[in-house]
Protein backbone atom coordinates (compact mmCIF):
# COMPACT_ATOMS: atom_id res chain seq x y z
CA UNK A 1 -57.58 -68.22 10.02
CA UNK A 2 -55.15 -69.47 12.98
CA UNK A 3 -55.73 -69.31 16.68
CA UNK A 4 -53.37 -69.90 19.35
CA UNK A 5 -54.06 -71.50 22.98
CA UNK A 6 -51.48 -72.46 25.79
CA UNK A 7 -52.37 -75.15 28.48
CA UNK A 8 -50.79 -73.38 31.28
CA UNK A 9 -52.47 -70.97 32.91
CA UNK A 10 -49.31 -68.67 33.88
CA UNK A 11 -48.63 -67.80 30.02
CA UNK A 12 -50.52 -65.54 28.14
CA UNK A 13 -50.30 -64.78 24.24
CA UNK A 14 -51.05 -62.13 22.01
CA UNK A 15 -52.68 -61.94 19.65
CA UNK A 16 -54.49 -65.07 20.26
CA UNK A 17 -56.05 -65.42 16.94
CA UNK A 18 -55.43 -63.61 13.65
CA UNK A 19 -55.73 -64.33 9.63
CA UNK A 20 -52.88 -64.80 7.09
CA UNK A 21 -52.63 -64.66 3.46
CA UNK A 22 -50.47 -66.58 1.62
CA UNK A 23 -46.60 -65.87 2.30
CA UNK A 24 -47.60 -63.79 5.48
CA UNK A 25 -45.91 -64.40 9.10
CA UNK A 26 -47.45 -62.88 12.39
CA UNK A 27 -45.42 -62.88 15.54
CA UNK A 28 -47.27 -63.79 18.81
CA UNK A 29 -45.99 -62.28 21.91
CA UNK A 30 -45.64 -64.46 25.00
CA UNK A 31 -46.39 -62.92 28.27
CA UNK A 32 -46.76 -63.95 32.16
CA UNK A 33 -49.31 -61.89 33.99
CA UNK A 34 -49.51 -61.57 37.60
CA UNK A 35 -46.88 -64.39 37.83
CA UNK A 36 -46.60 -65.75 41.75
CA UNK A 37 -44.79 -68.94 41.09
CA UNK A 38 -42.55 -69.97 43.70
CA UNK A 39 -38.98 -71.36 42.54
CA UNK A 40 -38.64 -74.58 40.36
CA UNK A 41 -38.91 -75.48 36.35
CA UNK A 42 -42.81 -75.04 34.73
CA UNK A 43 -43.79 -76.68 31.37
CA UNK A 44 -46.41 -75.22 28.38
CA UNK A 45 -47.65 -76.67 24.84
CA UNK A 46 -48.72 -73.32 23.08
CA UNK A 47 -50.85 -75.11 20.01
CA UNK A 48 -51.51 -72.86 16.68
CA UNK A 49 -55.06 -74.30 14.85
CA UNK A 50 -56.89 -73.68 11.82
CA UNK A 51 -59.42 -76.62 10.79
CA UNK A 52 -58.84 -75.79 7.25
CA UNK A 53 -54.62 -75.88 7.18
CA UNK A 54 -53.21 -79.74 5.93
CA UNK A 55 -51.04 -79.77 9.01
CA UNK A 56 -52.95 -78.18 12.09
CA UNK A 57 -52.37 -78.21 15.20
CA UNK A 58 -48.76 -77.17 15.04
CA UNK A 59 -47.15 -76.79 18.94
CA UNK A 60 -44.36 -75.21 20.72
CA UNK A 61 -42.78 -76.30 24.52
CA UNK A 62 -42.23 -73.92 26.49
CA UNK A 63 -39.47 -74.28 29.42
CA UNK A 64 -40.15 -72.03 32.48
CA UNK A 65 -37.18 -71.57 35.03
CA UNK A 66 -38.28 -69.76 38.30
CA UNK A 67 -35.05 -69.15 40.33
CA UNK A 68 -34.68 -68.32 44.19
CA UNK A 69 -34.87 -64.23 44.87
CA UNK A 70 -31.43 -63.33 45.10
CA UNK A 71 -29.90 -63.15 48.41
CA UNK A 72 -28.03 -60.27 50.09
CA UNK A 73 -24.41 -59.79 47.99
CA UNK A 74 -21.16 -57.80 49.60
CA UNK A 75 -20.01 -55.66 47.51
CA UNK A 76 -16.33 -54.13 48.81
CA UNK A 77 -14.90 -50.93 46.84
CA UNK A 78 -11.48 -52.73 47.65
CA UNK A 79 -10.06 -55.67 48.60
CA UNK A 80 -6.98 -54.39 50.57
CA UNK A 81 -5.63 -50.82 52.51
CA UNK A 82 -2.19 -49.39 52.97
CA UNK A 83 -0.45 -47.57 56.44
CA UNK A 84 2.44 -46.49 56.69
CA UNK A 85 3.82 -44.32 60.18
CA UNK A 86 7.24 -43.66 61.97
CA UNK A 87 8.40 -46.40 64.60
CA UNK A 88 6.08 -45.77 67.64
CA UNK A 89 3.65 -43.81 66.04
CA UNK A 90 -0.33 -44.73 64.67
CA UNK A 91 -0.52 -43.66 61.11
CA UNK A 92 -4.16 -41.57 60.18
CA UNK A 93 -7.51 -43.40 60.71
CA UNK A 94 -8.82 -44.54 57.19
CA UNK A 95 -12.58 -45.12 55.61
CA UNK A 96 -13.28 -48.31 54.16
CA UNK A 97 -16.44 -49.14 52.61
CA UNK A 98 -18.90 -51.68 50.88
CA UNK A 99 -22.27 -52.14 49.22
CA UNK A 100 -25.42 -54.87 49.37
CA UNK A 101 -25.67 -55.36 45.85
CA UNK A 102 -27.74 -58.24 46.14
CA UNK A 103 -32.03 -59.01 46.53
CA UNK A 104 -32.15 -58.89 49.83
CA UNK A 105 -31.15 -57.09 53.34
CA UNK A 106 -27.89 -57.84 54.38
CA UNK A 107 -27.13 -58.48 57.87
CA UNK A 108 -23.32 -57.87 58.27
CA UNK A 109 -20.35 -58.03 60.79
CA UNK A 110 -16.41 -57.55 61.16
CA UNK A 111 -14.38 -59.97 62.50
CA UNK A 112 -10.44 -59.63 62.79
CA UNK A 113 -8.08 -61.77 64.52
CA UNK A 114 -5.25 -58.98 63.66
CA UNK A 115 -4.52 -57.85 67.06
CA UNK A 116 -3.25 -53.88 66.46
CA UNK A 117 -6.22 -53.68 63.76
CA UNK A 118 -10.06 -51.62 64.83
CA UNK A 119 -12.50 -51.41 62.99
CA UNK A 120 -15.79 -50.01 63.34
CA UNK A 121 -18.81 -50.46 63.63
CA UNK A 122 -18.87 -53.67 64.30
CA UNK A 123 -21.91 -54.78 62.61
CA UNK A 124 -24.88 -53.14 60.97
CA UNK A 125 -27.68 -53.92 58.32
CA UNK A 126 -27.93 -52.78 54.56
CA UNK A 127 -31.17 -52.75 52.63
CA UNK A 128 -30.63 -53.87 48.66
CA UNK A 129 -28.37 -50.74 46.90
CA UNK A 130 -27.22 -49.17 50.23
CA UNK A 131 -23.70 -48.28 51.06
CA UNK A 132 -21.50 -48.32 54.40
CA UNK A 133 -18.88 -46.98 55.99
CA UNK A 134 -15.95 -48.40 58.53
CA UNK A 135 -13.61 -46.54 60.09
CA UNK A 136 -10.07 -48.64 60.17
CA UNK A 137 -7.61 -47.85 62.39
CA UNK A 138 -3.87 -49.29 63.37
CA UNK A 139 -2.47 -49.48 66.99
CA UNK A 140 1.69 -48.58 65.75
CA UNK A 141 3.04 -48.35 69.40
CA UNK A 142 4.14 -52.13 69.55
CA UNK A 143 5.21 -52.47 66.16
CA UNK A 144 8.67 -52.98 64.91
CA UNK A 145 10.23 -51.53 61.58
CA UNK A 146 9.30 -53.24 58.89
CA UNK A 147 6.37 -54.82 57.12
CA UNK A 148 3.26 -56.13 58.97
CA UNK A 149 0.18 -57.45 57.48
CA UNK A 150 -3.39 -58.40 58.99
CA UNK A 151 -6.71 -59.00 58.22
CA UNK A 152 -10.50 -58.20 58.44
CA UNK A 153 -13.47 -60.21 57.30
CA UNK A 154 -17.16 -59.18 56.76
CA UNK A 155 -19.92 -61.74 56.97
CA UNK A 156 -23.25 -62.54 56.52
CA UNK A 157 -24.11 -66.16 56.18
CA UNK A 158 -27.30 -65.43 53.79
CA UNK A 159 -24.89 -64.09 52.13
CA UNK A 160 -24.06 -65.78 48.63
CA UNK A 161 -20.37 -64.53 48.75
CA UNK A 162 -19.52 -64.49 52.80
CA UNK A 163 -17.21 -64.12 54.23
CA UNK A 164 -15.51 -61.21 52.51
CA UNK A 165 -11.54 -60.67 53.55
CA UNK A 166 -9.67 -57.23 53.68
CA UNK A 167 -5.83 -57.84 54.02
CA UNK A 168 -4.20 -54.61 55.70
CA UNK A 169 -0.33 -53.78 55.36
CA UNK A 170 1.59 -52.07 57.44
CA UNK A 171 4.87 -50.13 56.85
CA UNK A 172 6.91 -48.94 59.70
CA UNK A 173 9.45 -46.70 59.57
CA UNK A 174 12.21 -47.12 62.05
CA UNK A 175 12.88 -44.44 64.54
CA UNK A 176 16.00 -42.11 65.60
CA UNK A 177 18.21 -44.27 67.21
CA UNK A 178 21.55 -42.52 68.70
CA UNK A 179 25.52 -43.86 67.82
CA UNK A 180 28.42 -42.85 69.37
CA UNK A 181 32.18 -43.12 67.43
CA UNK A 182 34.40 -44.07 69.48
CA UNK A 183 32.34 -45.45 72.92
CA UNK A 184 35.47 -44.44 74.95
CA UNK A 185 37.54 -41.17 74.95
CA UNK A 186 40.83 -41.68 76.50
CA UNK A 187 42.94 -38.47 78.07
CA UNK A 188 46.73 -38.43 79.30
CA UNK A 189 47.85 -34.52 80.66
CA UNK A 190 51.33 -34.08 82.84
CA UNK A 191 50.53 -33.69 86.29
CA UNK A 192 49.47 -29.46 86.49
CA UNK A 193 48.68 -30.07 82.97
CA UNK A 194 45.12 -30.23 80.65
CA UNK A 195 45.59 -32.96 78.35
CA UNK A 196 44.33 -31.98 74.48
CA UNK A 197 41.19 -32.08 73.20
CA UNK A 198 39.76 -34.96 71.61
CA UNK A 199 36.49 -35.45 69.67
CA UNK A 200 33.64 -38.34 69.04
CA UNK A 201 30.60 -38.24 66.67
CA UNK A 202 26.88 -38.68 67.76
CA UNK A 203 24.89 -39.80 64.54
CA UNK A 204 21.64 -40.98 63.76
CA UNK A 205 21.81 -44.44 63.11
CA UNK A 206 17.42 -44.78 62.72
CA UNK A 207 15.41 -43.01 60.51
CA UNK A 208 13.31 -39.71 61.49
CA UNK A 209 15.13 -36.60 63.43
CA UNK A 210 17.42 -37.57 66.19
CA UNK A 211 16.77 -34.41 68.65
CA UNK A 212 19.88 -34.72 71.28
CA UNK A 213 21.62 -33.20 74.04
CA UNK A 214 24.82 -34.43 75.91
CA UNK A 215 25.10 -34.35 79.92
CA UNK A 216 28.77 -34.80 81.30
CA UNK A 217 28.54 -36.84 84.60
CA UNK A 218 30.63 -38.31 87.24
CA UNK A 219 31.33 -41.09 89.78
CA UNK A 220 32.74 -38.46 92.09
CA UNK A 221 30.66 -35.01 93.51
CA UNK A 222 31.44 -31.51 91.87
CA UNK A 223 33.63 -29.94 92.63
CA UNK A 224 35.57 -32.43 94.55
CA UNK A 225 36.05 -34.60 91.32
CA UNK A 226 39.86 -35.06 90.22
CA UNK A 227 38.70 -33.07 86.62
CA UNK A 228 35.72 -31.45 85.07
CA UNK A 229 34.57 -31.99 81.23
CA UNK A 230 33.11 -28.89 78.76
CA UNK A 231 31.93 -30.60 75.47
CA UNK A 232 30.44 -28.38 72.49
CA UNK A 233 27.97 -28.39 70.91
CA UNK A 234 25.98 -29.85 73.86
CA UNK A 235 23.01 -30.61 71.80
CA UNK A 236 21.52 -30.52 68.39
CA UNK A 237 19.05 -31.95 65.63
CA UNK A 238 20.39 -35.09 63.18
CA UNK A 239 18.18 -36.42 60.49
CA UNK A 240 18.58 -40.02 59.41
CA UNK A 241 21.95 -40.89 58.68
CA UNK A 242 23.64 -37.52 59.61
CA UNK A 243 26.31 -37.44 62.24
CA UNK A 244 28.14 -34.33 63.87
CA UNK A 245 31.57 -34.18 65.57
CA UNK A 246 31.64 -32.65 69.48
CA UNK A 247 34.98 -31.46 70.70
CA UNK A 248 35.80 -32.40 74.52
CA UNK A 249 37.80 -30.69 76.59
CA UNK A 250 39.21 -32.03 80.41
CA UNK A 251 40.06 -30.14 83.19
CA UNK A 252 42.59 -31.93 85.02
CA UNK A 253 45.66 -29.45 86.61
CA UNK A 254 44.56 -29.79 89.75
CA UNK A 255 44.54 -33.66 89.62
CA UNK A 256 47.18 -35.68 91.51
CA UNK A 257 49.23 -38.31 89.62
CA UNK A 258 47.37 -41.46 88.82
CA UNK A 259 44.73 -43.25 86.59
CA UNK A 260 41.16 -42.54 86.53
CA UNK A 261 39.73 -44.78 84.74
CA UNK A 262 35.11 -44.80 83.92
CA UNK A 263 35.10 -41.93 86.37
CA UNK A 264 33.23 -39.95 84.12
CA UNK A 265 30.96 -40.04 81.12
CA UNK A 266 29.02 -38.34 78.61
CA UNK A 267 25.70 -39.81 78.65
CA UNK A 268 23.66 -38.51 75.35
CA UNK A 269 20.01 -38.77 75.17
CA UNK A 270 17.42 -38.61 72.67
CA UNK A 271 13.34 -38.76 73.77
CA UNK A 272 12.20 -40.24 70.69
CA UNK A 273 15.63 -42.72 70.51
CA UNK A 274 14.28 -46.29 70.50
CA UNK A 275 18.40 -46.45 72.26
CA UNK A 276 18.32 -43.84 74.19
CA UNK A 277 20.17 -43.17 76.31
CA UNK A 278 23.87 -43.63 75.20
CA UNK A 279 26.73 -43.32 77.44
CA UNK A 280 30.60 -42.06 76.34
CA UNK A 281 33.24 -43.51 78.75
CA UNK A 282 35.87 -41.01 79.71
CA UNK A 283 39.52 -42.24 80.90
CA UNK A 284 41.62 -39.98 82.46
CA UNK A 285 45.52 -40.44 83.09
CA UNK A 286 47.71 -38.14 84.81
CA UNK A 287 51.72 -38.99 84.71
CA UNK A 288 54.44 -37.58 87.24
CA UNK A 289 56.42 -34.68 86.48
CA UNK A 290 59.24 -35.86 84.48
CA UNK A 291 62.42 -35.21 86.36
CA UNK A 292 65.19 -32.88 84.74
CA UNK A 293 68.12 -34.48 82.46
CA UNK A 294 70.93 -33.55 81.10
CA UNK A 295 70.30 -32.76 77.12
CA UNK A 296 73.76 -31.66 76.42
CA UNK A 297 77.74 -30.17 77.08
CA UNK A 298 79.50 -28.47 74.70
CA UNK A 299 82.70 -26.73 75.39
CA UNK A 300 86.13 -24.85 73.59
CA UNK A 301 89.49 -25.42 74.01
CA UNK A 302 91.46 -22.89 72.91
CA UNK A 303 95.85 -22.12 72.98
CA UNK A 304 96.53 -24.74 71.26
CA UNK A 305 100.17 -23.49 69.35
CA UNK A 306 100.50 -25.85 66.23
CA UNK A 307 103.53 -24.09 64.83
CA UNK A 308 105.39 -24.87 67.95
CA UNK A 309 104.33 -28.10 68.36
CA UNK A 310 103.35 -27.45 71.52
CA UNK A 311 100.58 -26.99 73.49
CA UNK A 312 99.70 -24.59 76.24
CA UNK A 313 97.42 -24.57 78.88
CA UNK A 314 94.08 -23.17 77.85
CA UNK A 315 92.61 -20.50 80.04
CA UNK A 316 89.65 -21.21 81.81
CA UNK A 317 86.59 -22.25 79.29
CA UNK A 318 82.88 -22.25 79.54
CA UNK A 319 80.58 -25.26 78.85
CA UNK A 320 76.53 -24.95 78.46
CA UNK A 321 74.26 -27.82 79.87
């Protein structure tokens, strides 16, 4: 016939008395009602009786650890984000977001030192279990090809795990950028003569489409100029790395004898180009007529009398020059 008792007024047992035969076991639950105990390490001596049993009282210690109510916890659903866009361009907005896992409200902000990096809103609250939003957004126009990373934190100091970082990387894609093979073009025509037609290659040297078109100008005012330039095609569409060849053709039979040299270009632009524009140098050269010369004389003598052994005056011959 056993009864139980604790000394501590927080723990409560059940059942609290009870009778065993001989063999038996009974298994007391401990409980803690209407605990209100405020955070630190409690102590109990739960003592089992019977007058009658050879070793009564037996006890048990009982350890109670009361912790601190958990504080407010960030939870992020990642730890890093991904943009990529074209040279010049801001890639699509993207949604980050995070949690309060923890006991209590959290109280959060965003910091970022990462200058072409929003993000908002900048601050907010969570109760325990709720979820947030950010919308994160990159500022491309002054960044060069390549690889760029940044940054954001949120913090709350109650927080047990503030300040939480989000590292960002950027990819960026370089732009349409317009070459020119060769830079110069260089003409020679006989004075009342065009000179032949020679060709140069625009390609895109970036990455994206290279949309161009070609403009012929001059140092002199149409039509007084010595010559005048038709190039074709004028214009056109080059993805990355594709070229296309453009036949010129000069105008120069009215042009006096002489050298003309950087009077006139091609100048080829490109809106998106991050080297646009690009300019073709023309050289002209006309040369003096060539004055005539003799290429040749033939001529035939004929009357010539072997079997005499003598020879006779030849009439009157022809000779070609």
């Amino acid at each position: 016939n056993w009864v139980a008792s604790a000394d501590a007024g927080w723990l409560s047992l059940e059942p609290a008395s009870g009778s065993l035969l001989g063999g038996r076991s009974q298994t007391i639950t401990l409980g803690m009602p209407g605990l209100d105990l405020d955070p630190g390490t409690y102590t109990s001596t739960i003592a089992v009786t019977d007058p009658e049993a050879s070793n009564s009282p037996r006890t048990i210690a009982v350890t109670l650890n009361v912790a601190e109510e958990p504080g407010p916890w960030i939870a992020l659903s990642r730890s890093w984000m991904a943009f990529e866009t074209d040279e010049g361009e801001n890639p699509p907005e993207q949604v980050f977001s995070f949690q309060n896992s923890g006991g209590q409200d959290l109280s959060w902000e965003v910091d970022s030192e990462t200058p072409w990096l929003t993000v908002g809103p900048g601050s907010g609250n969570l109760a325990t279990g709720d979820q947030t939003e950010l919308s994160v957004s990159v500022d491309g126009s002054g960044l060069a090809p390549g690889t760029h990373g940044g940054s954001f934190t949120i913090l709350d100091p109650a927080a047990d795990n503030s300040p939480q970082t989000v590292n960002v990387s950027v990819v960026v894609r370089p732009g349409p950028a317009i070459g020119l093979s060769p830079e110069v073009l260089s003409f020679v025509a006989e004075s009342g003569q065009n000179p032949s037609d020679r060709t140069f290659q625009v390609r895109n040297t970036g990455g994206g489409s290279l949309s161009w078109a070609g403009e012929a100008q001059f140092s002199c005012t149409q039509p007084n100029c010595p010559y005048q330039v038709e190039f074709t095609p004028s214009a056109g569409i080059l993805e990355a790395g594709e070229s296309t060849s453009v036949s010129v053709s000069v105008f120069s039979s009215e042009a006096a004898p002489g050298s003309y040299p950087n009077t006139g270009w091609i100048v080829v632009s490109g809106s998106e180009a991050s080297n646009s524009p690009q300019i073709l140098e023309l050289h002209l050269t006309v040369a003096d007529p060539k004055p005539p010369t003799i290429s040749g004389i033939w001529y035939t003598l004929e009357g010539i009398n072997h079997d005499a052994c003598s020879y006779l005056e030849p009439p009157a011959s022809l000779f070609t020059v």
